[in-house]
Protein backbone atom coordinates (compact mmCIF):
# COMPACT_ATOMS: atom_id res chain seq x y z
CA UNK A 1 141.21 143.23 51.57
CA UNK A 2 138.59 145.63 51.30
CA UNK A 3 134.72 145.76 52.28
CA UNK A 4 133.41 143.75 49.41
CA UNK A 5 135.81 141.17 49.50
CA UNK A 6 135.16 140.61 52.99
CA UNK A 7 131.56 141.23 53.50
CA UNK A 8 132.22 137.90 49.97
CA UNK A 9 134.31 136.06 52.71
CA UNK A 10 131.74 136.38 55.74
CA UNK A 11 128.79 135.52 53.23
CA UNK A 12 130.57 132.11 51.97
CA UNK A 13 131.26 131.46 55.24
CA UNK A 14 127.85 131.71 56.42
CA UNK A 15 126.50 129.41 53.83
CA UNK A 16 129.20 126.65 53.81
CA UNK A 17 128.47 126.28 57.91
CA UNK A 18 124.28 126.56 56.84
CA UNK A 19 125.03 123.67 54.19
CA UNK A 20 127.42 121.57 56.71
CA UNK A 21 124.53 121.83 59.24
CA UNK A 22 122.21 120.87 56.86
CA UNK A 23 123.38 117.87 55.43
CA UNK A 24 124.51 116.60 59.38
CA UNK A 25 120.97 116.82 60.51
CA UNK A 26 119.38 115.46 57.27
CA UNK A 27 121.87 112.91 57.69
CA UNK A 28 120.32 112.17 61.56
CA UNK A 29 117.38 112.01 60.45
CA UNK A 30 117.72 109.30 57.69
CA UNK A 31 119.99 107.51 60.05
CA UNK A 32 117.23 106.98 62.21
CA UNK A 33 114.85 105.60 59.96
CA UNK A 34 117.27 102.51 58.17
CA UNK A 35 116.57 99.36 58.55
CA UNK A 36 119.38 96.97 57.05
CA UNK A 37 118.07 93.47 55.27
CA UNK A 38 119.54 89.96 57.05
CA UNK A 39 119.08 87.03 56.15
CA UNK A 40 117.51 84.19 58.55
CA UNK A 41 121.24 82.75 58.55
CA UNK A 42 122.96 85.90 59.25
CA UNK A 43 120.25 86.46 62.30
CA UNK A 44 121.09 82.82 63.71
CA UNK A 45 125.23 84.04 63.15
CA UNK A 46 124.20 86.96 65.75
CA UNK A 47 125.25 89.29 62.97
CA UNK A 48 121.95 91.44 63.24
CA UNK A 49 121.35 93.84 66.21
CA UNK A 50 119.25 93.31 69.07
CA UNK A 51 116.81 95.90 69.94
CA UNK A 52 116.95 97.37 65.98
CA UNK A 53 114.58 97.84 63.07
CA UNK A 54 115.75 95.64 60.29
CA UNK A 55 114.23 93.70 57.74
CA UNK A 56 114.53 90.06 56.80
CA UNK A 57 113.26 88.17 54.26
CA UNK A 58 112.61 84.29 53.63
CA UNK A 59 110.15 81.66 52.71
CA UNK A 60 107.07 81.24 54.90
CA UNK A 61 107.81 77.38 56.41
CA UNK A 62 104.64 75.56 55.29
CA UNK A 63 102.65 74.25 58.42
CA UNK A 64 104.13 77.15 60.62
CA UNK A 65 101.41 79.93 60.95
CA UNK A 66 99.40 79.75 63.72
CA UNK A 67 96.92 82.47 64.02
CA UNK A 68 95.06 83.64 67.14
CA UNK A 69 91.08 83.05 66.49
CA UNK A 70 90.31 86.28 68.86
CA UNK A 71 93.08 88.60 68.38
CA UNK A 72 94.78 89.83 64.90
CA UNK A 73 97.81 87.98 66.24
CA UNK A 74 100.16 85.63 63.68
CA UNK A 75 103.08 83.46 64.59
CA UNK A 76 105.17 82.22 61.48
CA UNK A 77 108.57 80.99 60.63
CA UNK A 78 110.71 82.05 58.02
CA UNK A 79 113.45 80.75 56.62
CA UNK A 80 116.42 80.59 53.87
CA UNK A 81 116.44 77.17 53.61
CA UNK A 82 119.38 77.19 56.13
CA UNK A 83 118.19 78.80 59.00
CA UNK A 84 114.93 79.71 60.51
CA UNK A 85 113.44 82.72 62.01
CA UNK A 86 110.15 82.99 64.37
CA UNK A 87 108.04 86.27 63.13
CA UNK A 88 105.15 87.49 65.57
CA UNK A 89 102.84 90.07 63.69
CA UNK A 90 99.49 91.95 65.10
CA UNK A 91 97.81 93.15 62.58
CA UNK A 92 96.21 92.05 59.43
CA UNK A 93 98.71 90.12 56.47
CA UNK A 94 98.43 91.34 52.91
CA UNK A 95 96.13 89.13 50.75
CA UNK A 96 99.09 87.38 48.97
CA UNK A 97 100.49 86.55 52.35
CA UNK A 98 100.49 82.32 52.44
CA UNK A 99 102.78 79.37 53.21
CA UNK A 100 105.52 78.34 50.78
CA UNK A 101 105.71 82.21 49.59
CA UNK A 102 108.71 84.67 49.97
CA UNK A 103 107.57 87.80 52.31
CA UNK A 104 110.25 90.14 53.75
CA UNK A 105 109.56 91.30 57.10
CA UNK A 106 110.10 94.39 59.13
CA UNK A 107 110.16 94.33 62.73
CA UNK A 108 111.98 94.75 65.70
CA UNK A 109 114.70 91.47 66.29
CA UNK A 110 113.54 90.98 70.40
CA UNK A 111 115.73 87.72 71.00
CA UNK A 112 117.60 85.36 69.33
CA UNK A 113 115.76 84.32 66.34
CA UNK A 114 112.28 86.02 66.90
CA UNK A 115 111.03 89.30 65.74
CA UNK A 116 108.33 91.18 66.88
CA UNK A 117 107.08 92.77 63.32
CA UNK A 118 105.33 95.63 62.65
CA UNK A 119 105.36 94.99 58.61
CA UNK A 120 104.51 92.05 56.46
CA UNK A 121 105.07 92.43 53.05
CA UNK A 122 104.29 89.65 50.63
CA UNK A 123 104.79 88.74 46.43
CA UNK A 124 102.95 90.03 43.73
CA UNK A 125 102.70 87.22 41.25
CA UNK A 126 103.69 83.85 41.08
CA UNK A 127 106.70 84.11 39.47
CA UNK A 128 107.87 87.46 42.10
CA UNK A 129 110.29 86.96 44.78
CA UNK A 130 111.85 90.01 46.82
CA UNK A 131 115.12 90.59 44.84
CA UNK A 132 116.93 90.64 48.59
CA UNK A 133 115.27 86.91 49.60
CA UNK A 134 116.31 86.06 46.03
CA UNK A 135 119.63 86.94 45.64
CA UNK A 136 120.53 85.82 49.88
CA UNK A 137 119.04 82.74 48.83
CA UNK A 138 121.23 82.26 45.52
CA UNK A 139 124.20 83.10 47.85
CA UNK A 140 123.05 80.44 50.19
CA UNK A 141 123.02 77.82 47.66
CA UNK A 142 126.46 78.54 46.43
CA UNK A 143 128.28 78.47 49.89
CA UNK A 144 126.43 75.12 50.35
């Protein structure tokens, strides 16, 4: 082997460990910020982690927000139409936000069945649902 061919060698090597570490830490780093999508049902079956960020998405049970009259603080349920799921939020909901209306939620699951959110998000239209309350609740209605 002579000098080129090595000093080839040493170079490849050098850039397939820079690309390995690369990809690991971008990897870490999107790892950290996931949050998977449940389902009011699948949070009830203790399939979602305690302690996590996730997202879940439902209808807003009519008759179930309370809001504080001092504080930006909400209390809502939300539900699949199988299960339900208590959602506190401190902040201010979008302008779509309203009972009867699909809203996915991201937050923080803190017990069984009650989330701690840090993000509302609501429909656009009246005909919009999130395509992951959708198609959970489609699947709901088929196992039923």
């Amino acid at each position: 082997m002579n000098k080129k061919q090595k000093f080839q060698l040493q170079m490849l090597g050098v850039f397939s460990f820079a690309l390995v570490l690369i990809v690991g830490l971008v990897s870490y780093a999107l790892r950290q910020n996931i949050s998977l999508y449940y389902t009011p049902t699948q949070i009830s079956k203790h399939e979602a982690p305690i302690g996590k960020v996730i997202r879940v998405g439902g209808m807003v049970v009519k008759h179930s927000i309370q809001q504080s009259k001092d504080e930006l603080e909400v209390k809502f349920v939300l539900t699949d139409y199988q299960q339900r799921v208590l959602i506190h939020y401190r902040g201010l909901l979008p302008d779509l936000f309203r009972e009867g209306q699909g809203v996915v939620v991201k937050g923080i699951l803190s017990s069984e069945n009650e989330i701690q959110a840090k993000e509302v998000l609501a429909k656009h239209d009246e005909n919009y649902m999130p395509a992951e309350v959708r198609d959970s609740m489609k699947k709901q209605e088929k196992l039923s």
